[in-house]
N, C-alpha and C. Protein backbone atom coordinates (compact mmCIF):
# COMPACT_ATOMS: atom_id res chain seq x y z
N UNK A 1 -0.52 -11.50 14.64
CA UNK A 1 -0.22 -10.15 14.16
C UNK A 1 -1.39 -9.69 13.29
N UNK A 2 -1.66 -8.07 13.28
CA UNK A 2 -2.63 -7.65 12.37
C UNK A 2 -2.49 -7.74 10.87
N UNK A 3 -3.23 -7.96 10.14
CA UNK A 3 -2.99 -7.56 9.17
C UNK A 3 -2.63 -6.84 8.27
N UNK A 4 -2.59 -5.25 8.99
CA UNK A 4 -2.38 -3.78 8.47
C UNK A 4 -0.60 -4.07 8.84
N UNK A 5 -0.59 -4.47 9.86
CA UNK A 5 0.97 -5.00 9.90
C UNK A 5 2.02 -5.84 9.43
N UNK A 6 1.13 -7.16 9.28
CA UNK A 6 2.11 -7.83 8.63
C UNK A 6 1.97 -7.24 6.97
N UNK A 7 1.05 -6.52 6.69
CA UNK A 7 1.04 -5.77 5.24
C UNK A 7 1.99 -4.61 5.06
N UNK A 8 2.71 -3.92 5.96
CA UNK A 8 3.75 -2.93 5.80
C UNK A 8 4.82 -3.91 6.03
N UNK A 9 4.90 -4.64 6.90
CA UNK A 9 6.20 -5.32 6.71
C UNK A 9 6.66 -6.12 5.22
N UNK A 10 5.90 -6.73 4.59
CA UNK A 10 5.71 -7.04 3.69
C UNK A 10 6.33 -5.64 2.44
N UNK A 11 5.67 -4.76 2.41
CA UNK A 11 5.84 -3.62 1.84
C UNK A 11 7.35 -3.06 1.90
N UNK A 12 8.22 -3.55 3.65
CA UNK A 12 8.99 -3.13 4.10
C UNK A 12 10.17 -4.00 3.09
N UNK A 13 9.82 -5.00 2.89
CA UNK A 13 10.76 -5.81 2.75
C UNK A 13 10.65 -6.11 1.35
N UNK A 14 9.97 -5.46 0.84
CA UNK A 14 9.98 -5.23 -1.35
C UNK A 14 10.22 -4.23 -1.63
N UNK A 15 10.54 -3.11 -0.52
CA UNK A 15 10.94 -1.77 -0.69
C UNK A 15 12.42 -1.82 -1.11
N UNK A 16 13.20 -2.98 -0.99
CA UNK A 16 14.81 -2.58 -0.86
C UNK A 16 15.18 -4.28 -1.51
N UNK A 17 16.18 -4.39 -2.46
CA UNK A 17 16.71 -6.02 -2.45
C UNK A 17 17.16 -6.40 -1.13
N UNK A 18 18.37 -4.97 -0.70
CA UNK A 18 18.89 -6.02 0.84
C UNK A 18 18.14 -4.89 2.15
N UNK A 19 17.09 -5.50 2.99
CA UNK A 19 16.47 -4.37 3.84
C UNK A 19 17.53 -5.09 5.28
N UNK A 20 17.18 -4.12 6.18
CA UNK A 20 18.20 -4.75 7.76
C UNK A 20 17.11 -4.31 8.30
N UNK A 21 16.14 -4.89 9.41
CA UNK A 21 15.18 -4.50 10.17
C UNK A 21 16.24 -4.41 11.80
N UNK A 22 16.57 -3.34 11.83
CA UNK A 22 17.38 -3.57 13.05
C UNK A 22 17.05 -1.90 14.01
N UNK A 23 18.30 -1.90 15.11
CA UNK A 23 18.24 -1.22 16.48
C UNK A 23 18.59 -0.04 15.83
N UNK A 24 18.18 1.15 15.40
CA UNK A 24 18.93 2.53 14.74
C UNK A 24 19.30 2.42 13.65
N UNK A 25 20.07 2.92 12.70
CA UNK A 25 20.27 2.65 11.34
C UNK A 25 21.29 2.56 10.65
N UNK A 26 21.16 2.56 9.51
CA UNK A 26 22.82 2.28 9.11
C UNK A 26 23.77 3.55 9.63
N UNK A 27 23.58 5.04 9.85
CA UNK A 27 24.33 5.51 10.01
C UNK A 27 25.06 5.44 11.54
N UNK A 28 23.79 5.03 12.17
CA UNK A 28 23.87 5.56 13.75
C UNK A 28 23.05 3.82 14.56
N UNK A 29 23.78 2.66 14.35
CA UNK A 29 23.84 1.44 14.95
C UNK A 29 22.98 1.91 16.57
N UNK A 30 22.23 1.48 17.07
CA UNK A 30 22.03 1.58 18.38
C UNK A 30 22.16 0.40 19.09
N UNK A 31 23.08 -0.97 18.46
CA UNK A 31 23.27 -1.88 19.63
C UNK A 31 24.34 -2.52 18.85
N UNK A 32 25.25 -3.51 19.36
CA UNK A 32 26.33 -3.89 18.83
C UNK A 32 25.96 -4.95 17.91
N UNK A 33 24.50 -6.16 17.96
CA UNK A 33 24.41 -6.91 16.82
C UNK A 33 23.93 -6.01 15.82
N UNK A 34 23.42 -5.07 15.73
CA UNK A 34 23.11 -4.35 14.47
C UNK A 34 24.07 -3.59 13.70
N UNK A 35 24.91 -3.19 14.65
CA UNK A 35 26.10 -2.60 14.21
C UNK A 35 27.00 -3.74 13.30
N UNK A 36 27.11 -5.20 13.89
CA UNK A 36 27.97 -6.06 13.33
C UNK A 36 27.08 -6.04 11.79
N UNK A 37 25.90 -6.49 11.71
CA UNK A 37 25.60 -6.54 10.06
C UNK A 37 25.89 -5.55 9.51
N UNK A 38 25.48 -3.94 9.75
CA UNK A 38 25.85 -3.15 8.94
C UNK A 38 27.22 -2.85 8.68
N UNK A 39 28.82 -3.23 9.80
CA UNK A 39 29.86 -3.44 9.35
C UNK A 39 29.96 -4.24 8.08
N UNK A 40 29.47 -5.88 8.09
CA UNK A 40 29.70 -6.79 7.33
C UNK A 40 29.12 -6.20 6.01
N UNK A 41 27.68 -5.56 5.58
CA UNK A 41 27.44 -5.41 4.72
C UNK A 41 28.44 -3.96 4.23
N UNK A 42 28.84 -3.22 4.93
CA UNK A 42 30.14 -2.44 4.25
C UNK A 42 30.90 -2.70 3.71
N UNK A 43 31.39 -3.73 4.84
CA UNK A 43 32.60 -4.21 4.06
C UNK A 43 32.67 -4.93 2.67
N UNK A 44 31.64 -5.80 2.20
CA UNK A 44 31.30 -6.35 1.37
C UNK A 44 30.95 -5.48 0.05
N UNK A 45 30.72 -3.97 0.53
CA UNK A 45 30.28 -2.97 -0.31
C UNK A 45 28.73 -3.35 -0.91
N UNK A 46 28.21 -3.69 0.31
CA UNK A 46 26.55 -3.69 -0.54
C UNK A 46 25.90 -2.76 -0.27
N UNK A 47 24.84 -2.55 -1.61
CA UNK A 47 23.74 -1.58 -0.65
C UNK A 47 22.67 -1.84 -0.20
N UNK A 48 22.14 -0.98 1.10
CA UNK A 48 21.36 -1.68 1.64
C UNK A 48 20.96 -0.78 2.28
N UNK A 49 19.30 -1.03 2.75
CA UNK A 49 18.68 0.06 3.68
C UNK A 49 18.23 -0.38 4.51
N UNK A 50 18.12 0.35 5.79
CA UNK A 50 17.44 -0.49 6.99
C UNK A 50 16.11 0.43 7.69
N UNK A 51 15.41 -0.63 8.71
CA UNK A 51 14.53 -0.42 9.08
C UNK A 51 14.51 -0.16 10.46
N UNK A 52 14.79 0.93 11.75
CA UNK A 52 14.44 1.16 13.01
C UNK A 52 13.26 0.52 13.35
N UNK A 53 13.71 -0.82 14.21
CA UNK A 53 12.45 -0.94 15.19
C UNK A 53 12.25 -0.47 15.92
N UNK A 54 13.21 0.23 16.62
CA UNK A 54 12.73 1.34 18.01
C UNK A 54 12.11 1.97 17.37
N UNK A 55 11.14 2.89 16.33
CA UNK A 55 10.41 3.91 16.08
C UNK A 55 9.26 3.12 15.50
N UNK A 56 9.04 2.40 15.87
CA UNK A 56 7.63 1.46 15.25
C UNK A 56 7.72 0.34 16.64
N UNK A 57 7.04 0.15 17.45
CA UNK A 57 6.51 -0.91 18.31
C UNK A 57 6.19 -2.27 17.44
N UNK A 58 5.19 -1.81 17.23
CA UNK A 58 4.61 -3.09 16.16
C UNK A 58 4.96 -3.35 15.05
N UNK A 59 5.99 -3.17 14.16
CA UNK A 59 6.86 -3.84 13.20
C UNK A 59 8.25 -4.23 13.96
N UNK A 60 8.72 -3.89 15.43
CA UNK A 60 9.45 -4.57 16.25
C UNK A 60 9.30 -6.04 16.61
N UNK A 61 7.45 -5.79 16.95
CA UNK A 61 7.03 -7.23 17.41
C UNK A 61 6.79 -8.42 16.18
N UNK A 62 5.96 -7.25 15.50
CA UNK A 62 5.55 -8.26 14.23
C UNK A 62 6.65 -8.97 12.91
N UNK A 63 7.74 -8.36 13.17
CA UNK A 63 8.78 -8.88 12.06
C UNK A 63 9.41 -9.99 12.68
N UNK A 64 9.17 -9.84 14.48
CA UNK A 64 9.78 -11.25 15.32
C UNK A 64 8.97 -12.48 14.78
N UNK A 65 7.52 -12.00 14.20
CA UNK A 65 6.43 -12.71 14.30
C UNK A 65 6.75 -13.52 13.08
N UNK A 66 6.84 -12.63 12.25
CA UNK A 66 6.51 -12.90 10.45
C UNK A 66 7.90 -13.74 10.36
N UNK A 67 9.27 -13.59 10.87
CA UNK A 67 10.44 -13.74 10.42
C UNK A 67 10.30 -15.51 11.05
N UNK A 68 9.37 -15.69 12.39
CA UNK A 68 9.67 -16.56 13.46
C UNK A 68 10.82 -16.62 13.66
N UNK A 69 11.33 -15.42 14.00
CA UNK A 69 12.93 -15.60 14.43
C UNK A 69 13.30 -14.40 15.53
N UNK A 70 13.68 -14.60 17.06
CA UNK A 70 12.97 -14.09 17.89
C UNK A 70 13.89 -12.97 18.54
N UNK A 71 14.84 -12.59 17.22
CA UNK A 71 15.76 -11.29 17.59
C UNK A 71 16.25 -10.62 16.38
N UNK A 72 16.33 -9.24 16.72
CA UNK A 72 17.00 -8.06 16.03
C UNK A 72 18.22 -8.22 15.91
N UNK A 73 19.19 -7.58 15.11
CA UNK A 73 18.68 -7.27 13.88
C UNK A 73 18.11 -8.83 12.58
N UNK A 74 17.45 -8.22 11.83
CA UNK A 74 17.09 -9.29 10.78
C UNK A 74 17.25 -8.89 9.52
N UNK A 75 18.07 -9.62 8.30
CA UNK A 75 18.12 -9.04 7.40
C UNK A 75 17.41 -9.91 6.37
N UNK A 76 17.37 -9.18 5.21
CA UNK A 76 16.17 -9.91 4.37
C UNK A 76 17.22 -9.71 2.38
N UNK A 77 16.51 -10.69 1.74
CA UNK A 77 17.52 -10.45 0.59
C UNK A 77 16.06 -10.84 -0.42
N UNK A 78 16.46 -10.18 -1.58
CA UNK A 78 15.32 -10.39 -2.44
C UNK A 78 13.78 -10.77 -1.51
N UNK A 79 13.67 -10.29 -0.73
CA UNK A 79 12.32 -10.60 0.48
C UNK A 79 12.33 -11.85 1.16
N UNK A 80 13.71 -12.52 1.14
CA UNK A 80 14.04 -14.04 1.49
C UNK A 80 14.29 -13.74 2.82
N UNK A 81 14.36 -14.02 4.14
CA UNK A 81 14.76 -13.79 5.64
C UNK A 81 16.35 -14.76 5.41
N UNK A 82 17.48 -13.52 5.44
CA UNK A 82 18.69 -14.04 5.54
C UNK A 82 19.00 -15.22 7.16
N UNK A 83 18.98 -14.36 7.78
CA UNK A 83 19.45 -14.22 9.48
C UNK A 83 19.58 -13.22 10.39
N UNK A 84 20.17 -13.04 11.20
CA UNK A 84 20.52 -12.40 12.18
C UNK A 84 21.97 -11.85 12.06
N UNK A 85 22.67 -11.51 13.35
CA UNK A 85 23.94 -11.19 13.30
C UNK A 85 24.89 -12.17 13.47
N UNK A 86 24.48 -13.28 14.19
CA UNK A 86 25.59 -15.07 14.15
C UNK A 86 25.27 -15.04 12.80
N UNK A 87 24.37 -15.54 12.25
CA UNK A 87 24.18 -15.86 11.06
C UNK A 87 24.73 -15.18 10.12
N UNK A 88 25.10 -14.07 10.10
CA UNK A 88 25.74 -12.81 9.04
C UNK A 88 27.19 -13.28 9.36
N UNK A 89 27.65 -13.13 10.60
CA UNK A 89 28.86 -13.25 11.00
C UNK A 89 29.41 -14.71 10.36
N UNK A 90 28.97 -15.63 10.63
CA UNK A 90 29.59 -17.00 10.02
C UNK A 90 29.07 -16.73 8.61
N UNK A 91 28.03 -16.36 8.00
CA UNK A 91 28.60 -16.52 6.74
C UNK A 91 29.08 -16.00 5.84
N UNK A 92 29.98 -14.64 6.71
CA UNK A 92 30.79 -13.80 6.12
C UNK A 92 32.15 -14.23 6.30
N UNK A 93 32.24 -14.57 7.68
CA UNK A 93 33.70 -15.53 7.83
C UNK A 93 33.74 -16.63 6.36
N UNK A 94 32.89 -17.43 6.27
CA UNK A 94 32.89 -18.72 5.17
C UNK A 94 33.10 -18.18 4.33
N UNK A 95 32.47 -16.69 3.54
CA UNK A 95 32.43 -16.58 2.28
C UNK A 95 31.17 -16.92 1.55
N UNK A 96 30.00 -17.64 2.46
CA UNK A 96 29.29 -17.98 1.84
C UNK A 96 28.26 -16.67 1.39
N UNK A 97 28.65 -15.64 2.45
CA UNK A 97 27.63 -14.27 2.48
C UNK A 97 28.21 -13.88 1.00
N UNK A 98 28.91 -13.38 0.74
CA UNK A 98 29.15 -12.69 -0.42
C UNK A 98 29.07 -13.29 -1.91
N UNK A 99 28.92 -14.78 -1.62
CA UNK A 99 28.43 -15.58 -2.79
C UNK A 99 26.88 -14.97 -2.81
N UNK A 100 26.55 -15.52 -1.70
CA UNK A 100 24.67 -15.86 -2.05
C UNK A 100 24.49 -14.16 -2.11
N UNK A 101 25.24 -13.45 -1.71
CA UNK A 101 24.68 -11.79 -1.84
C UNK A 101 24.74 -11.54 -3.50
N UNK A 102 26.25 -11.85 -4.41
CA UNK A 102 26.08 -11.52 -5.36
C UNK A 102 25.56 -12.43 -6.44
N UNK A 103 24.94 -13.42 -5.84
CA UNK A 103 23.98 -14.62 -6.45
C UNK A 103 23.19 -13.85 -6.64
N UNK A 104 22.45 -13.30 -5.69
CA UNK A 104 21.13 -13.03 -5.17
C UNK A 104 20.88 -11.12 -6.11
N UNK A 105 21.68 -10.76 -5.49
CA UNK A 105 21.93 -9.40 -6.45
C UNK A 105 22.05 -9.17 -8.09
N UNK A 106 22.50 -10.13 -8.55
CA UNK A 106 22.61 -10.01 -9.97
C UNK A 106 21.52 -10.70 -10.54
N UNK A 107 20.60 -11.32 -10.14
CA UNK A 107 19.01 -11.59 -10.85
C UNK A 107 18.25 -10.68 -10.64
């Protein structure tokens, strides 16, 4: 990946405590795993902003790159790479999401 790129992603992901690099946005989901995180983070009442990869090519490819994790959506916490949407999903079932969220949120 370029550098000018992995340098906005970077940027992307100190812009917000909880960012979602995903398919459309929080208001308007454009695929059903992106839709599932931004349910979960509702429900949980966090806030959070996300990032359209459909309107950027190359922060689509390059966040696959930077994250090494080789699908959308991706969410990020204090600039830490959470997971995906399995990953959101089980650890919202456990409980463990809303620990490490308000772990992570209150520093």
């Amino acid at each position: 990946m370029d550098p000018t790129t992995q340098q906005r992603i970077k940027t992307l992901i100190g812009s917000s405590p909880v960012l979602v690099f995903m398919k459309g946005n929080k208001l308007m989901p454009q695929c059903g795993f992106s839709n599932n995180v931004v349910q979960i983070l509702h429900a949980l009442g966090i806030a959070f902003e996300t990032f359209d990869v459909l309107s950027d090519a190359e922060i689509r490819q390059g966040i696959k790159e930077f994250s090494e994790w080789p699908t959308i959506p991706q969410v990020y916490v204090n600039g830490e790479f959470l997971g995906g949407s399995d990953i959101l999903i089980e650890m919202y079932n456990s409980g463990e999401l809303r620990e490490k969220l308000e772990v992570a949120l209150a520093s």
